[in-house]
Protein backbone atom coordinates (compact mmCIF):
# COMPACT_ATOMS: atom_id res chain seq x y z
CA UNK A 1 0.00 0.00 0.00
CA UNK A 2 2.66 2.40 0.63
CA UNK A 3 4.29 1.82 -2.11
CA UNK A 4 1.37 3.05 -4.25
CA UNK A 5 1.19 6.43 -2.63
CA UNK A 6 4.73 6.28 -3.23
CA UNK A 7 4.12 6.06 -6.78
CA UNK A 8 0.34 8.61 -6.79
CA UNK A 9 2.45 11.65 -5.02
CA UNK A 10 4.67 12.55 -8.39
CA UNK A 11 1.71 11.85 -10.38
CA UNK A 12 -0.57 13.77 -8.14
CA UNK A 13 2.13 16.40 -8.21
CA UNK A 14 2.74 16.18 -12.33
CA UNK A 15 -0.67 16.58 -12.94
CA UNK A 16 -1.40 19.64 -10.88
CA UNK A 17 1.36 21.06 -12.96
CA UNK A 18 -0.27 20.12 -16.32
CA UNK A 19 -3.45 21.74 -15.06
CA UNK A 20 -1.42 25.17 -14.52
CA UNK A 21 0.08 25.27 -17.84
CA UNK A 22 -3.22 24.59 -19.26
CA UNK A 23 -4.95 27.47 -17.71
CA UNK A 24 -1.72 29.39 -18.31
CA UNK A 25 -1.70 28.62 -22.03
CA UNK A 26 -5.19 30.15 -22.58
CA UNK A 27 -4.18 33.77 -21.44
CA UNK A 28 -2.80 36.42 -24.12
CA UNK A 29 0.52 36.91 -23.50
CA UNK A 30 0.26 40.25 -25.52
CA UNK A 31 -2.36 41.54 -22.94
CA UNK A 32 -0.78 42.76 -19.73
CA UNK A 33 -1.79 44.49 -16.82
CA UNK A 34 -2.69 47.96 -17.05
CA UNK A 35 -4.74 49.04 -14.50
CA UNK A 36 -2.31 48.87 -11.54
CA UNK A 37 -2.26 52.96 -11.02
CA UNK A 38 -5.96 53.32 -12.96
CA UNK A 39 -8.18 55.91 -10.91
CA UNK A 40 -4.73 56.36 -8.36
CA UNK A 41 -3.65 59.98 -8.12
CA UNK A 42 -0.15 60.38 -10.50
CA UNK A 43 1.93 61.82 -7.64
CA UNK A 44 4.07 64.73 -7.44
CA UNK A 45 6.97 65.22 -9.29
CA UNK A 46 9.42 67.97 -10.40
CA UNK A 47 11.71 67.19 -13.88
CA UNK A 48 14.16 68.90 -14.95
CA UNK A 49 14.13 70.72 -18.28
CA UNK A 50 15.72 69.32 -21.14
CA UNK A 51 18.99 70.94 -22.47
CA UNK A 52 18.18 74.51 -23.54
CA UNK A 53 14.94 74.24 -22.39
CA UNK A 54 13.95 77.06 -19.21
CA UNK A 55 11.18 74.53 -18.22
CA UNK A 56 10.92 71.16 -17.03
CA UNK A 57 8.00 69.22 -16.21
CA UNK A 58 6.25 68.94 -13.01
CA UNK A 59 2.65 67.51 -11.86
CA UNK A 60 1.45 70.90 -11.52
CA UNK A 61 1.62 71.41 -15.58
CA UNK A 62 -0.71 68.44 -15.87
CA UNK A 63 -3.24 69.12 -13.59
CA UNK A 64 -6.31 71.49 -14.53
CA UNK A 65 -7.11 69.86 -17.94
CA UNK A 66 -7.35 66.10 -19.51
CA UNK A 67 -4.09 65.02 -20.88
CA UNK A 68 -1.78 62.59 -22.13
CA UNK A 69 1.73 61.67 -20.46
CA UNK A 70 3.96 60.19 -22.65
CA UNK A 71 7.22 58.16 -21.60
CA UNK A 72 10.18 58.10 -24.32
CA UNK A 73 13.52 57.89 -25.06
CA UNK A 74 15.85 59.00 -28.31
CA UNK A 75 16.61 55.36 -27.99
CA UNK A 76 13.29 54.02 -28.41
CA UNK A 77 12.57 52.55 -32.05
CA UNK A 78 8.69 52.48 -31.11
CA UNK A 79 8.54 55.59 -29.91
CA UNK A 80 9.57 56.95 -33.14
CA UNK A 81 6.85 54.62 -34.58
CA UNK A 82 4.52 56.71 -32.89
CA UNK A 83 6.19 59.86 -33.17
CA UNK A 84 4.03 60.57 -36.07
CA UNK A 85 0.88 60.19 -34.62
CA UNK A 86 1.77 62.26 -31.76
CA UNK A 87 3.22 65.41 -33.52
CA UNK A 88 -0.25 65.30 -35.71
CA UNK A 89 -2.14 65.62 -32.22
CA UNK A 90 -0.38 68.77 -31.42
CA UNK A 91 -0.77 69.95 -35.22
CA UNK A 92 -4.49 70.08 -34.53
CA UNK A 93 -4.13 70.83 -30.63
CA UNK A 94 -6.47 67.80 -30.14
CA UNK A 95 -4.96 66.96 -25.80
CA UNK A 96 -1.75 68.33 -24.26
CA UNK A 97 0.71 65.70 -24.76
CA UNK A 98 3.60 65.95 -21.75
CA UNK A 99 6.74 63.72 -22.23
CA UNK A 100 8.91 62.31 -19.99
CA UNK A 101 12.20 61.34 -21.25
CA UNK A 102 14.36 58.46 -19.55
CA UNK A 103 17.10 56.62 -19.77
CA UNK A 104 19.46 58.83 -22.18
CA UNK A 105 23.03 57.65 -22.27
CA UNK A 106 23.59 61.49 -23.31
CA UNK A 107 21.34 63.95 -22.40
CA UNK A 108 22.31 65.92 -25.75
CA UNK A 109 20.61 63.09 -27.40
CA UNK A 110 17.14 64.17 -27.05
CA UNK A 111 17.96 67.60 -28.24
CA UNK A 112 19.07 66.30 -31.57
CA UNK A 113 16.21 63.81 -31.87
CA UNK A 114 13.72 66.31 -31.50
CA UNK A 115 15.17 68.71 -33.71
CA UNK A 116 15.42 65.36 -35.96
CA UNK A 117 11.57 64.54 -35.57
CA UNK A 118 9.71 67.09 -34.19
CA UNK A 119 8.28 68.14 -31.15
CA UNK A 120 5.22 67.12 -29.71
CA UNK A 121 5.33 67.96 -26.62
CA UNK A 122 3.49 70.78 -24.43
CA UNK A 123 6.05 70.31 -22.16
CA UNK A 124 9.11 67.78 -21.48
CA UNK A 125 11.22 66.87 -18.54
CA UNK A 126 14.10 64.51 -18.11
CA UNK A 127 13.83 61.56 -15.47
CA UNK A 128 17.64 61.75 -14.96
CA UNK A 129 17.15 59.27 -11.98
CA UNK A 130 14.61 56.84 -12.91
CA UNK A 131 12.98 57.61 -9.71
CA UNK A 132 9.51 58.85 -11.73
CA UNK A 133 9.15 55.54 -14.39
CA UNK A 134 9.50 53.55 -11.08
CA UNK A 135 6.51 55.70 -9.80
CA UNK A 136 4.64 55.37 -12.78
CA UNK A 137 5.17 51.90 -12.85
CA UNK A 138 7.12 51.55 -16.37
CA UNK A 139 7.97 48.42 -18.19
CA UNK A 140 9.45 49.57 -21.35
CA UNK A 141 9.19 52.79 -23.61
CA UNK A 142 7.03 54.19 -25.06
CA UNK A 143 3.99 54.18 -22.46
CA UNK A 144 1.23 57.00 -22.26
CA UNK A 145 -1.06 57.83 -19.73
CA UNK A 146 -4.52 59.30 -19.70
CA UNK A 147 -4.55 61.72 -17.10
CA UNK A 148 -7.68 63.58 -15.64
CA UNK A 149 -8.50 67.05 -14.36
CA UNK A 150 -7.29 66.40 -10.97
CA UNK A 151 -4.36 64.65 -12.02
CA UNK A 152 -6.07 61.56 -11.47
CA UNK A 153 -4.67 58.66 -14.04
CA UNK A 154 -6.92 57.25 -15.97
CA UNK A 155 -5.60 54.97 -18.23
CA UNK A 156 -1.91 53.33 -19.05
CA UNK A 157 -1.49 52.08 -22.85
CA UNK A 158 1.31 50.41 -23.48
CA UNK A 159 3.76 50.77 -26.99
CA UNK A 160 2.86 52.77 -29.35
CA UNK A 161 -0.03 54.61 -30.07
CA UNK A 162 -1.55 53.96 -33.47
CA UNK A 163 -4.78 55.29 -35.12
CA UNK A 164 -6.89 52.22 -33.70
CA UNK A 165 -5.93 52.66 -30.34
CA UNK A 166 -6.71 55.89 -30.00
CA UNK A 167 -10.19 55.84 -32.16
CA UNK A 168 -11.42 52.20 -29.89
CA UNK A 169 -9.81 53.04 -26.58
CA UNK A 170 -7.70 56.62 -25.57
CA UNK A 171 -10.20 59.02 -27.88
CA UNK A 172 -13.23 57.41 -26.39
CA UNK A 173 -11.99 58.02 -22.73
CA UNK A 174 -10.56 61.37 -23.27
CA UNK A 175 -14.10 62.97 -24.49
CA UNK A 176 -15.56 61.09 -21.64
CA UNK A 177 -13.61 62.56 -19.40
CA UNK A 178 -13.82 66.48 -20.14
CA UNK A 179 -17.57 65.78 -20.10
CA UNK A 180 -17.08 64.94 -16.32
C-alpha cells in the first residue's frame, strides 16, 4: 500500500502542474496588466528641463485639464513609430501631450532627436534618476497615460499609439472625461 502512494504523489504532483500550464496557455501573452495605477492619483513630481529648455515638467503642468503623459527615449525605435501620430495631435491641438524622457546615455541626445523629428510635446522633462518611471510603474518605452482634471490617471497604454488605439480606446476616454 505504501508503495502506491509512493508512486500517486509525483503523479498527483505532475498533474497539478499540467493543469497550470493549461490554464496558463489560454491567457494572451500580448495583454498585460494595465490598470495597476488606474483611478490612483499620479503623484508629485518635479523634472528637470531638457537641455536649452527654461522649463521642465512637473505635476502641476498636468493638472487642470485632460491630458496625455507620454514616456520616451531617443533610444526608443517604437517611440519613433509613434512619433508621427503624436506630432499630428499637437498639429491640430487635439490633448496636451507631456513627455517624460528616460534613460538617455547622453542627455544631448534628445535635443538632436527632436530637432530630428519634431516636437510634440506641451512640455518635457528629463527623469535623470529613474525615480519617476518607477513611480509610474514603467515596463518599457514608449507608455502613455490618460490623465484627468485632478491629475487623477486614468488609463496606461502600453507601446505605441496607433490610429486604432486611439479611435477604440484613448479618444473614447478622453471625451468622456472632459464631459465629467
Amino acid at each position: 500500500m505504501k508503495s502506491r502512494i509512493f508512486f500517486l504523489i509525483p503523479l498527483a504532483a505532475f498533474c497539478v502542474l499540467v493543469i497550470y500550464f493549461a490554464l496558463g496557455l489560454t491567457k494572451d501573452p500580448s495583454v498585460l496588466d494595465t490598470d495597476v495605477l488606474d483611478n490612483h492619483p499620479m503623484g508629485e513630481f518635479k523634472l528637470v528641463a531638457v537641455e536649452g529648455r527654461s522649463e521642465g515638467l512637473s505635476a502641476a503642468d498636468i493638472k487642470g485639464h485632460v491630458s496625455l503623459v507620454n514616456f520616451f527615449g531617443s533610444w526608443c525605435v517604437a517611440c519613433l513609430q509613434e512619433h508621427p501620430f503624436l506630432l499630428n495631435l499637437k498639429e491640430k491641438n487635439v490633448i496636451p501631450v507631456y513627455g517624460v524622457d528616460w534613460d538617455e546615455k547622453d542627455p544631448k541626445n534628445i535635443v538632436r532627436w527632436l530637432a530630428r523629428h519634431g516636437d510634440p510635446y506641451t512640455k518635457i522633462g528629463v527623469d535623470a534618476t529613474g525615480e519617476t518611471i518607477i513611480d509610474w510603474g514603467i515596463t518599457g518605452a514608449p507608455e502613455t497615460f490618460v490623465v484627468d482634471k485632478k491629475g487623477i490617471i486614468r488609463y496606461k497604454h502600453i507601446g505605441p499609439i496607433t490610429r486604432r488605439s486611439w479611435e477604440k480606446t484613448l479618444w473614447p476616454l478622453i471625451v468622456e472625461l472632459r464631459k465629467q
